[in-house]
Protein backbone atom coordinates (compact mmCIF):
# COMPACT_ATOMS: atom_id res chain seq x y z
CA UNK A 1 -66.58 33.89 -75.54
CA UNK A 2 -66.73 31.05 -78.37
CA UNK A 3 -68.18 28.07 -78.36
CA UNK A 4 -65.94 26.03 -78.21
CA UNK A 5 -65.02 27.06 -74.90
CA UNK A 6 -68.40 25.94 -72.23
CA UNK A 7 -68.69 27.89 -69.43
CA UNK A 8 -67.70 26.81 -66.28
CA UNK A 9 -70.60 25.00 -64.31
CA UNK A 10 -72.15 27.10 -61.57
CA UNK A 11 -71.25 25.30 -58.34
CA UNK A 12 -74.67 23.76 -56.47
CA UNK A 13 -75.35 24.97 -53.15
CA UNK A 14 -73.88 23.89 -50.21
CA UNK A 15 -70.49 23.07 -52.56
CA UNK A 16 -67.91 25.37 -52.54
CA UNK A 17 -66.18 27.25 -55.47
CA UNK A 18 -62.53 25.08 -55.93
CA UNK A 19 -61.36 28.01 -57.62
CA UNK A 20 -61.99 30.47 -55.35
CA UNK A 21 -60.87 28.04 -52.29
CA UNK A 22 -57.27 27.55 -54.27
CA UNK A 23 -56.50 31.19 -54.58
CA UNK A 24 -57.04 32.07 -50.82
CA UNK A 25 -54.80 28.86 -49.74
CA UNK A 26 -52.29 29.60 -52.89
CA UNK A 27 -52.35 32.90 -51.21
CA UNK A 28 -51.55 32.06 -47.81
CA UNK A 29 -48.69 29.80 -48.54
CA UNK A 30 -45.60 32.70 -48.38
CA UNK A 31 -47.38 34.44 -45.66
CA UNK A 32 -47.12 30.72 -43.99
CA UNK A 33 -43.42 30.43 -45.11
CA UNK A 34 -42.45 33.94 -44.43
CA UNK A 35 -44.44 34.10 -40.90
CA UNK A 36 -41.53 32.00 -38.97
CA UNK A 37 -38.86 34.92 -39.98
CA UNK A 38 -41.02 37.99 -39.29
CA UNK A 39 -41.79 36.83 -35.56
CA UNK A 40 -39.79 37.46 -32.78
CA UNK A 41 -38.57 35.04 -30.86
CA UNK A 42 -40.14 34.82 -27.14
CA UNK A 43 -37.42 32.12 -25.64
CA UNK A 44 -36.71 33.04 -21.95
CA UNK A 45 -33.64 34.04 -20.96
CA UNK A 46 -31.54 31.48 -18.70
CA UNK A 47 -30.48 32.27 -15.58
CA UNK A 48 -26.91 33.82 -14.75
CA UNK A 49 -24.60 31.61 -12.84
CA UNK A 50 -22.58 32.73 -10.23
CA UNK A 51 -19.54 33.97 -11.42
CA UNK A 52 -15.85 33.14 -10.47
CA UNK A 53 -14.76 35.42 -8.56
CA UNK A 54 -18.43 35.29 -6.44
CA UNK A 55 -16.76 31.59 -5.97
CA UNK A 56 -14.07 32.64 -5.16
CA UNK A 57 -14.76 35.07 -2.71
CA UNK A 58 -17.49 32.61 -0.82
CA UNK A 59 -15.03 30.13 -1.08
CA UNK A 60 -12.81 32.27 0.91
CA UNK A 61 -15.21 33.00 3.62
CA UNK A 62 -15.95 29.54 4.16
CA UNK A 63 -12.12 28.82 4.91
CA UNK A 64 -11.93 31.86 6.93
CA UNK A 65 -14.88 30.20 9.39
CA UNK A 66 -13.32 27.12 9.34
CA UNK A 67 -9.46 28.48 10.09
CA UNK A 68 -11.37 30.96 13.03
CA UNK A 69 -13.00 27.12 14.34
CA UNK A 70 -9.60 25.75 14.14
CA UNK A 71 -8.04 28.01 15.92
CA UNK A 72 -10.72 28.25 18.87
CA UNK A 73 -10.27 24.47 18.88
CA UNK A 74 -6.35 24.23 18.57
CA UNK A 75 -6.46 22.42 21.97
CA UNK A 76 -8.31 19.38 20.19
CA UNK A 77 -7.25 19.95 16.55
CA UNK A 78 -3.60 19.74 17.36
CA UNK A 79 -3.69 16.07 19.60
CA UNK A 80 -5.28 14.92 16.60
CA UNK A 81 -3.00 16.21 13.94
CA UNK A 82 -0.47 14.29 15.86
CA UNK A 83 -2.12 11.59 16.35
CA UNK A 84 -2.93 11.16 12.91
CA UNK A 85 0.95 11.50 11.54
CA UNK A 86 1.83 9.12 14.03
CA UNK A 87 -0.39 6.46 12.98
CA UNK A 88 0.37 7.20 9.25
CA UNK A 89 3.80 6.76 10.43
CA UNK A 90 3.38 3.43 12.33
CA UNK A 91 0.30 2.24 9.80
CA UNK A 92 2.92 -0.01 7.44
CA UNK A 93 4.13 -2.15 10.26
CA UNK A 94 0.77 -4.34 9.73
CA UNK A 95 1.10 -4.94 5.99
CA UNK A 96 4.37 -7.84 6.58
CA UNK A 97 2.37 -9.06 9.88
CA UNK A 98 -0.63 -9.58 7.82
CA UNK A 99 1.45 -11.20 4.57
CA UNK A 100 2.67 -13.87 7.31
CA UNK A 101 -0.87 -14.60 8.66
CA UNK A 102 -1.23 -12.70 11.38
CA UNK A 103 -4.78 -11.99 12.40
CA UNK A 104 -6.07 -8.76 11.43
CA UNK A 105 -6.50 -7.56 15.34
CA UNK A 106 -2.70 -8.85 16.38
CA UNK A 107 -1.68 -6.66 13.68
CA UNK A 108 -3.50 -3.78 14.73
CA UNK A 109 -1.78 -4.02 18.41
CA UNK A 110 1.60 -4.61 16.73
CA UNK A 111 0.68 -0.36 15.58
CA UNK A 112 -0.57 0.49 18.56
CA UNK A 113 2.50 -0.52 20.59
CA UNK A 114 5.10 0.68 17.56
CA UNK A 115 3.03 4.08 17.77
CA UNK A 116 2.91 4.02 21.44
CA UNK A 117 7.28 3.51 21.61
CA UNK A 118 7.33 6.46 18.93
CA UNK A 119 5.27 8.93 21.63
CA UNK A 120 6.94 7.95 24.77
CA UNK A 121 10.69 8.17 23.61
CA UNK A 122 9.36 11.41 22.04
CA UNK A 123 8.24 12.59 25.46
CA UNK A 124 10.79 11.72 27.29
CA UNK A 125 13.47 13.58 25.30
CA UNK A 126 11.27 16.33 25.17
CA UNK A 127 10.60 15.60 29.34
CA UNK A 128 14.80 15.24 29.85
CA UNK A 129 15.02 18.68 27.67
CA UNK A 130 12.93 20.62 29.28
CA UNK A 131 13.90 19.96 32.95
CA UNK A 132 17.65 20.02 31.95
CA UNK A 133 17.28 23.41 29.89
CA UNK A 134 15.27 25.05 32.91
CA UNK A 135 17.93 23.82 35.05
CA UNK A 136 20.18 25.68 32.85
CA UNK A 137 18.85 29.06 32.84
CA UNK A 138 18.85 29.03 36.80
CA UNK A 139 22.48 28.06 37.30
CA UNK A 140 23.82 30.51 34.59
CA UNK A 141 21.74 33.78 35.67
CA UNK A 142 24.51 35.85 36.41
CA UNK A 143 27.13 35.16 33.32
CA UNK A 144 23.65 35.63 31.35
CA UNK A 145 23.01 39.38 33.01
CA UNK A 146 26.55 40.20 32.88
CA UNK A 147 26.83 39.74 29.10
CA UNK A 148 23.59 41.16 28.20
CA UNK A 149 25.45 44.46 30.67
CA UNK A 150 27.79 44.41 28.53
CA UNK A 151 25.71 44.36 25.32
CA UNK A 152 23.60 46.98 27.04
CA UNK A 153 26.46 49.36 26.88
CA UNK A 154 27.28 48.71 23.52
CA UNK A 155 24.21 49.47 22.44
CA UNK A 156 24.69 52.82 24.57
CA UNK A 157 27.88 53.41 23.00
CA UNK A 158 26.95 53.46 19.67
CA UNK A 159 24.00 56.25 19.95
CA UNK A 160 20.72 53.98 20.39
CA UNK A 161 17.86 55.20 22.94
CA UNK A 162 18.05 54.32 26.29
CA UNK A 163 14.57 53.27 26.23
CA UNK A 164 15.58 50.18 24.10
CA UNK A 165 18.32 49.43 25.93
CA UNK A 166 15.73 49.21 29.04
CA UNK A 167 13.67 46.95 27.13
CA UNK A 168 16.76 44.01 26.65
CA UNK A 169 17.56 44.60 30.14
CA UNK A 170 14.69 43.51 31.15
CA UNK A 171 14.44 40.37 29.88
CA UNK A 172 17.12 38.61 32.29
CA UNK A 173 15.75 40.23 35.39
CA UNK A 174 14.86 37.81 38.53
CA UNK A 175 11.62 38.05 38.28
CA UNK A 176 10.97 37.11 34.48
CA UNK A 177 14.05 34.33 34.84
CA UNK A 178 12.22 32.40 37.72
CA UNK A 179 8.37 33.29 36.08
CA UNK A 180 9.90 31.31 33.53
CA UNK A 181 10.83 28.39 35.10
CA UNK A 182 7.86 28.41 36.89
CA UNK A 183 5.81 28.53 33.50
CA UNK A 184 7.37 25.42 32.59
CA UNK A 185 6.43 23.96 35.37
CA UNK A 186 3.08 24.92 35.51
CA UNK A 187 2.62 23.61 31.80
CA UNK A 188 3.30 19.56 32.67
CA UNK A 189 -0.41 19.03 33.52
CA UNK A 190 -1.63 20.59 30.27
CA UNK A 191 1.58 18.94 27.95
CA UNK A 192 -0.07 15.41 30.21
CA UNK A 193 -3.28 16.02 29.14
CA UNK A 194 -2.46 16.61 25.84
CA UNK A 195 -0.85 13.40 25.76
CA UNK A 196 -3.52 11.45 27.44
CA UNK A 197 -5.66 12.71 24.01
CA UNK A 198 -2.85 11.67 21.94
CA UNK A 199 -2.71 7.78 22.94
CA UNK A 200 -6.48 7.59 23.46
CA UNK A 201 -6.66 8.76 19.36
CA UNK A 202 -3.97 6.77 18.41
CA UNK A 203 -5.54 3.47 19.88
CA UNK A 204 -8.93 4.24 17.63
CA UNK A 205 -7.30 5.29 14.61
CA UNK A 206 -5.62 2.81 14.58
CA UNK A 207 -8.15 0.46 14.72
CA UNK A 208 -9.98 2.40 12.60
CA UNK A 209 -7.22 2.03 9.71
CA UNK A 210 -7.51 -2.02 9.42
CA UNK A 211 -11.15 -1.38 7.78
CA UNK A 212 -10.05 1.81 5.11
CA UNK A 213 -8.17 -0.89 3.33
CA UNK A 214 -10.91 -2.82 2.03
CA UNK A 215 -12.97 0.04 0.26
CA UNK A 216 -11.85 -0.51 -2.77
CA UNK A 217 -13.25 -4.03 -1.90
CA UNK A 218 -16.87 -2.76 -0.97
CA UNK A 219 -17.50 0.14 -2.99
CA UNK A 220 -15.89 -1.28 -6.29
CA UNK A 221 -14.04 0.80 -8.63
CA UNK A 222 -16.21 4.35 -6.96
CA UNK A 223 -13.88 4.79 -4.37
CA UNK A 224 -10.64 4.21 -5.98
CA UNK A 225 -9.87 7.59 -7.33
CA UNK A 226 -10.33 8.89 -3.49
CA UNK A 227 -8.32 6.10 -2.30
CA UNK A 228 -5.59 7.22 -5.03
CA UNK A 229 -5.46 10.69 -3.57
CA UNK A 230 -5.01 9.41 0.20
CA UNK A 231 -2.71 6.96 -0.40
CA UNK A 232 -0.42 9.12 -2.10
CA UNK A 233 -0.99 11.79 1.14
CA UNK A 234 -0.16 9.08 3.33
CA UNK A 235 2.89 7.89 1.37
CA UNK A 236 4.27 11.87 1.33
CA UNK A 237 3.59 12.40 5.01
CA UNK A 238 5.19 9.11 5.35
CA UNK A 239 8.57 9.71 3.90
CA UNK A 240 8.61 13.44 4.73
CA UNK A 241 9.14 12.31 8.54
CA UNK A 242 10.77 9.48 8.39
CA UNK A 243 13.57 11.46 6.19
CA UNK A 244 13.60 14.02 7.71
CA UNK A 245 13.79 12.08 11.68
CA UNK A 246 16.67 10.28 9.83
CA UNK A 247 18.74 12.95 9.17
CA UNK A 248 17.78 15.19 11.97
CA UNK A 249 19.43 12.23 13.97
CA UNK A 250 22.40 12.70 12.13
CA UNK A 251 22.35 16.09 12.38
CA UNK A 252 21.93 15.66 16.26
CA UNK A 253 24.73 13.44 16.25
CA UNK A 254 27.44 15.71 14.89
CA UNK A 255 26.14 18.97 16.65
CA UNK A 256 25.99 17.35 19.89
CA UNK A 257 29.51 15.94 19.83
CA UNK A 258 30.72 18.98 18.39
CA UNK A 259 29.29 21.14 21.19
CA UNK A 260 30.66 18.39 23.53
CA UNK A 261 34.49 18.49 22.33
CA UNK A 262 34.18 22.32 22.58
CA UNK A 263 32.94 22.77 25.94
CA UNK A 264 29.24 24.35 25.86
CA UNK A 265 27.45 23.23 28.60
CA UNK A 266 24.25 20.80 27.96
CA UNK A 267 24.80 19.34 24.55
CA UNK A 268 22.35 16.55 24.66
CA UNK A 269 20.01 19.45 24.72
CA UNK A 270 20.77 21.05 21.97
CA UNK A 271 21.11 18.02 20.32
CA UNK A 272 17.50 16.88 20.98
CA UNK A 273 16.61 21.15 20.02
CA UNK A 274 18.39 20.22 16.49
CA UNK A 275 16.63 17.37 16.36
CA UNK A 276 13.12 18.19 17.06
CA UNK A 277 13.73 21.75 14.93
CA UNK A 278 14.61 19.61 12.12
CA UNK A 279 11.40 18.98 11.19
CA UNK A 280 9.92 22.74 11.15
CA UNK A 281 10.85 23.55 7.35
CA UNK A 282 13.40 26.72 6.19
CA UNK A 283 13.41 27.98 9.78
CA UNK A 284 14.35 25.18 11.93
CA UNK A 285 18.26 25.68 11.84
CA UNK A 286 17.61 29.17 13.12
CA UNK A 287 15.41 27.95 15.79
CA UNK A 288 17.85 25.06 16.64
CA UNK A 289 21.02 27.61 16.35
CA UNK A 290 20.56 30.94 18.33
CA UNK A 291 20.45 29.13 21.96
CA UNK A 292 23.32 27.46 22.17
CA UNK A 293 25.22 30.20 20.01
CA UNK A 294 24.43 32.33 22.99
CA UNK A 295 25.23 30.13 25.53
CA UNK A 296 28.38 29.82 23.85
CA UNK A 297 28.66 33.69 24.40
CA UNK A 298 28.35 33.44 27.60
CA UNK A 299 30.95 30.56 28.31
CA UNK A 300 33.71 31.25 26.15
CA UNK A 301 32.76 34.81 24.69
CA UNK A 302 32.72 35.59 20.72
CA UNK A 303 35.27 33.34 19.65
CA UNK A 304 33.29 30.28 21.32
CA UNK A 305 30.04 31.81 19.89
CA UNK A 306 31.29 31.86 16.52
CA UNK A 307 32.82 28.46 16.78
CA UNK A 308 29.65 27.30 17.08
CA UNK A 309 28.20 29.33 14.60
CA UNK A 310 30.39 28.02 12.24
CA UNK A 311 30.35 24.15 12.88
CA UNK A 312 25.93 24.52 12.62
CA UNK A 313 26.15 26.03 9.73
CA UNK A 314 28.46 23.54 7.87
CA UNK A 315 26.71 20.45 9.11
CA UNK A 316 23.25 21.77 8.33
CA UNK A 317 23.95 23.41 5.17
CA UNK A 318 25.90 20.30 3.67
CA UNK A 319 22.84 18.03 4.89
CA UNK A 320 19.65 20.21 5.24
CA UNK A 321 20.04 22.09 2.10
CA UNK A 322 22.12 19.94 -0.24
CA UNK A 323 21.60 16.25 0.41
CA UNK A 324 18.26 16.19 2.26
CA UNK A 325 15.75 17.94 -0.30
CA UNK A 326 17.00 15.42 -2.85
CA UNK A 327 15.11 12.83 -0.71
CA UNK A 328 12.35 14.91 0.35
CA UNK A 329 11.38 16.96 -2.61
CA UNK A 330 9.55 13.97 -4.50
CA UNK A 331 7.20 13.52 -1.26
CA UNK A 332 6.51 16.70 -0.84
CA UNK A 333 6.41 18.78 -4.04
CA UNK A 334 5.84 22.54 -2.27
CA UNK A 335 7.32 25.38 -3.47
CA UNK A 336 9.95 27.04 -1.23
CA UNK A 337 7.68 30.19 -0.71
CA UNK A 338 4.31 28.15 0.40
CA UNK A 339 6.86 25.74 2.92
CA UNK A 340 7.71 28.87 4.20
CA UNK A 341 4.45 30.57 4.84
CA UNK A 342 2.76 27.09 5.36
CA UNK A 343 4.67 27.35 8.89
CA UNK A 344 3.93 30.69 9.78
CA UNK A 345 0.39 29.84 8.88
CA UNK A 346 -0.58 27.11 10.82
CA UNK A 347 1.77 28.19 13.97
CA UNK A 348 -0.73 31.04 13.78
CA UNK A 349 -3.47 29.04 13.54
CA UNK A 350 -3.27 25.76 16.11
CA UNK A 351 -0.08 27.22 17.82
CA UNK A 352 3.31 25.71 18.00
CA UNK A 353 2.44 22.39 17.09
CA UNK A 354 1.56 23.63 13.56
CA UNK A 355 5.51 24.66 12.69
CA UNK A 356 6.02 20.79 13.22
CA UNK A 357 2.73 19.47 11.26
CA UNK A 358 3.20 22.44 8.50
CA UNK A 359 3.89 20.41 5.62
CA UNK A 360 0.81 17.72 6.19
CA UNK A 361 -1.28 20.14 7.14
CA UNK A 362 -0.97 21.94 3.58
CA UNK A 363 -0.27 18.26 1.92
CA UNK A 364 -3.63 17.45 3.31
CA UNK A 365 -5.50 20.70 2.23
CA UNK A 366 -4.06 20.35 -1.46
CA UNK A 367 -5.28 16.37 -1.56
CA UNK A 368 -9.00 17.49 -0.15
CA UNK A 369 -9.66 21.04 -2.26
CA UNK A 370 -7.12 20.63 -5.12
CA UNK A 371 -6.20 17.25 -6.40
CA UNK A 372 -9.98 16.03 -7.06
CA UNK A 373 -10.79 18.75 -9.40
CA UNK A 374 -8.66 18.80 -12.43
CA UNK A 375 -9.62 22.36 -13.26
CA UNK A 376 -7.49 23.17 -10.57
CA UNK A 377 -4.53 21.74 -11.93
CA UNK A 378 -2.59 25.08 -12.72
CA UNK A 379 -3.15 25.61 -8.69
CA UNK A 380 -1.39 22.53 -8.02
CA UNK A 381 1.61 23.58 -10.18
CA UNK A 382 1.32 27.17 -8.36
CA UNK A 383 1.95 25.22 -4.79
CA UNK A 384 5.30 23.30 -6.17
CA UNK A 385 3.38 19.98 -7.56
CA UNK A 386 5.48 18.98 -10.35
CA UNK A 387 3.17 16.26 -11.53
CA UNK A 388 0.46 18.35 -11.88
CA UNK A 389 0.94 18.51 -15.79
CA UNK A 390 0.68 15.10 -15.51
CA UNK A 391 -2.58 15.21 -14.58
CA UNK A 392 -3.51 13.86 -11.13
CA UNK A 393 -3.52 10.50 -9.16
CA UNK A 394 -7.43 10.58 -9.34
CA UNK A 395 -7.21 10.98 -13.31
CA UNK A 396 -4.81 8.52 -13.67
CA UNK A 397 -6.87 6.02 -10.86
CA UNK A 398 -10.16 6.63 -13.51
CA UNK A 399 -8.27 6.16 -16.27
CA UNK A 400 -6.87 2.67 -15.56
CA UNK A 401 -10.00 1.83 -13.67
CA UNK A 402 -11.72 2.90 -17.18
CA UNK A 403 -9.40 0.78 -19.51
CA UNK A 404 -9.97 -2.23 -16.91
CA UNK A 405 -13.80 -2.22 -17.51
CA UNK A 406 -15.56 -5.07 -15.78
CA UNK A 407 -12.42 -7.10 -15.38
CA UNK A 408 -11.69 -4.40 -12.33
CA UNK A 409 -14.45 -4.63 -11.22
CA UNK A 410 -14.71 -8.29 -10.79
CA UNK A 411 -11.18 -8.33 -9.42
CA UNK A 412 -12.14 -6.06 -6.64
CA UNK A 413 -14.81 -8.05 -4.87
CA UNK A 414 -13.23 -11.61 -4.04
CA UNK A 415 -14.92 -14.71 -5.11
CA UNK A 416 -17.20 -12.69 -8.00
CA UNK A 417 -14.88 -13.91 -10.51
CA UNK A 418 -15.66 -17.75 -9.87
CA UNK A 419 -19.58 -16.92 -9.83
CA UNK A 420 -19.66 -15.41 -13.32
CA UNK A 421 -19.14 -18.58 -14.96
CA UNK A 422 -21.58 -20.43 -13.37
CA UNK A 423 -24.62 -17.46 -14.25
């Protein structure tokens, strides 16, 4: 070593070498850097979610409780199903009353007695129909067992078991004709006490409906994606029956009068049966059709029957299937397939009221499970909703209640939009 070159100073005790401390931390440095890629990573794992089709199938099972409570509870459920369409029905009647100054109370009597007119002409048709149609089947007991003899031995004739042919026979025998009219009898106290359900619902719901109007009003713009969706229910329902009630009274009209200038005994009650089976979708011509067609067979025999075959089916086809849906289609929106099974459906599940309150029934589901969720918007196009591509009347309700901003929300509350200026 020269020199010119010292050598380094020995460190004093107690101070540490700076050499020696760079080349450990020099030394450390890439092991720091490289340490981050070398470990493994110790992040727990989240937790599955359920998956669809475990949605789907609890989803399921929930309906299939509810349908099963429904249906031990038809007795209930079905007053109040008809209840409710009446006073969706009748619910519009206040809206000019109120406009004019009528006090909010007067105008909820004015529904009341509109919706109580509705249920008594309804059943006392239905009263008239009954009694006359029971009446019916008594005095023509014998022209009925001599034509189903006679159909009896055709049925022999062309090769079919006897056994069947004992089956038909006995349905016109004494004993089931009179336990017939006898049932019918026996049902007036439960058809009263229905009815006694009926009014008493009627007279709180519609009471009830004076306050819905003004939620909007209390809960701001919140509620008015839900008031949306039941508005547009109620407007459906609306028009479905009163479309439908006016062109099942045409219907009436011309079948009765027909039936009339032909001779088949009893057509005011197959008018009111065409009437009142107008409003059961797809099958309610059939329904409305075979009784007097076979009275008809019985009276005048197969050229009579087919008479009347011929005049139902050119009135209803001309009005039921070509005019009518024209009006009703934009209310309703259901496929052909789900108006068809909707009826079968809820006849199965609350009994024969639910051929009659088919269509609201499955208006009502789709507004409750389908229209507030717009991932189920292809399911909406599935059941016959055109709009659904649309996107639905809760979408469009947040989307103008979005673009309004505070200016809705000061318009909803009265008097808030006077206070502002003054804070």
């Amino acid at each position: 070593m020269s020199a010119s070159q010292p050598e380094p100073a020995a460190p004093t005790p107690g101070q540490p070498a700076r050499a020696t401390a760079a080349a450990p931390a020099t030394a450390a440095a890439p092991a720091t850097a490289a340490a981050p890629a070398a470990a493994p990573t110790t992040d727990p794992v989240p937790a599955q979610s359920p998956t669809s089709a475990l949605r789907v199938l609890l989803g399921l099972a929930a309906a299939v409780i509810a349908l099963v409570g429904m249906s031990l509870g038809r007795e209930l459920i079905g007053p109040l199903a008809v209840a409710a369409v009446i006073v969706i029905i009748c619910h519009p009647v206040r809206h000019p009353l109120e406009r004019r100054g009528w006090p909010r109370w007067l105008a909820t009597t004015a529904v009341i007695v509109v919706a109580y007119a509705v249920l008594l002409i309804m059943a006392l048709m239905l009263a008239y129909a009954a009694a006359e149609f029971t009446e019916l089947v008594l005095d023509y007991h014998g022209e009925l067992r001599s034509t189903l003899d006679q159909a009896i031995a055709l049925l022999a004739s062309l090769g079919l078991d006897s056994q069947l042919s004992s089956a038909v026979g006995s349905v016109l025998t004494p004993s089931t004709v009179v336990g017939f009219a006898t049932s019918l009898g026996s049902s007036v106290l439960g058809v009263l006490t229905a009815l006694f359900f009926i009014f008493a619902y009627v007279l709180f719901m519609a009471a009830d409906g004076a306050r819905y109007g003004r939620a909007t009003r209390d809960f701001g713009p919140s509620a008015r994606p839900a008031m949306a969706r039941f508005a547009a229910f109620n407007s459906g329902v609306r028009r479905y029956y009163v479309v439908n009630a006016a062109f099942g009274l045409i219907v009436a009209i011309i079948d009765g009068l027909a039936l009339w200038a032909m001779g088949v005994p009893a057509p005011v009650v197959w008018a009111i049966l065409a009437f009142v089976t107008n409003f059961v979708p797809n099958i309610g011509f059939v329904l409305g059709l075979v009784p007097p067609m076979l009275l008809a067979l019985v009276v005048g025999g197969v050229p009579l029957m087919l008479a009347v075959a011929a005049v139902y089916c050119v009135v209803n086809v001309v009005l039921q299937v070509l005019v009518q849906p024209k009006f009703v289609s934009d209310a309703v929106n259901l496929s052909l397939t789900l108006s068809f099974f909707s009826v079968l459906f809820w006849t199965f599940v609350i009994g024969p009221l639910g051929a009659i309150l088919s269509i609201p029934l499955t208006l009502l589901v789709r507004a409750l499970v389908l229209e507030g969720d717009p991932r189920m918007r292809w399911l909406r196009w599935l059941s016959g909703d055109t709009t659904a591509g649309e996107g639905s009347t809760s979408e469009r309700s947040e989307g103008s209640s979005g673009e309004d901003g505070e200016g809705s929300s000061i318009a909803a509350v009265p008097g808030e939009g006077s206070a502002n200026p003054a804070r």
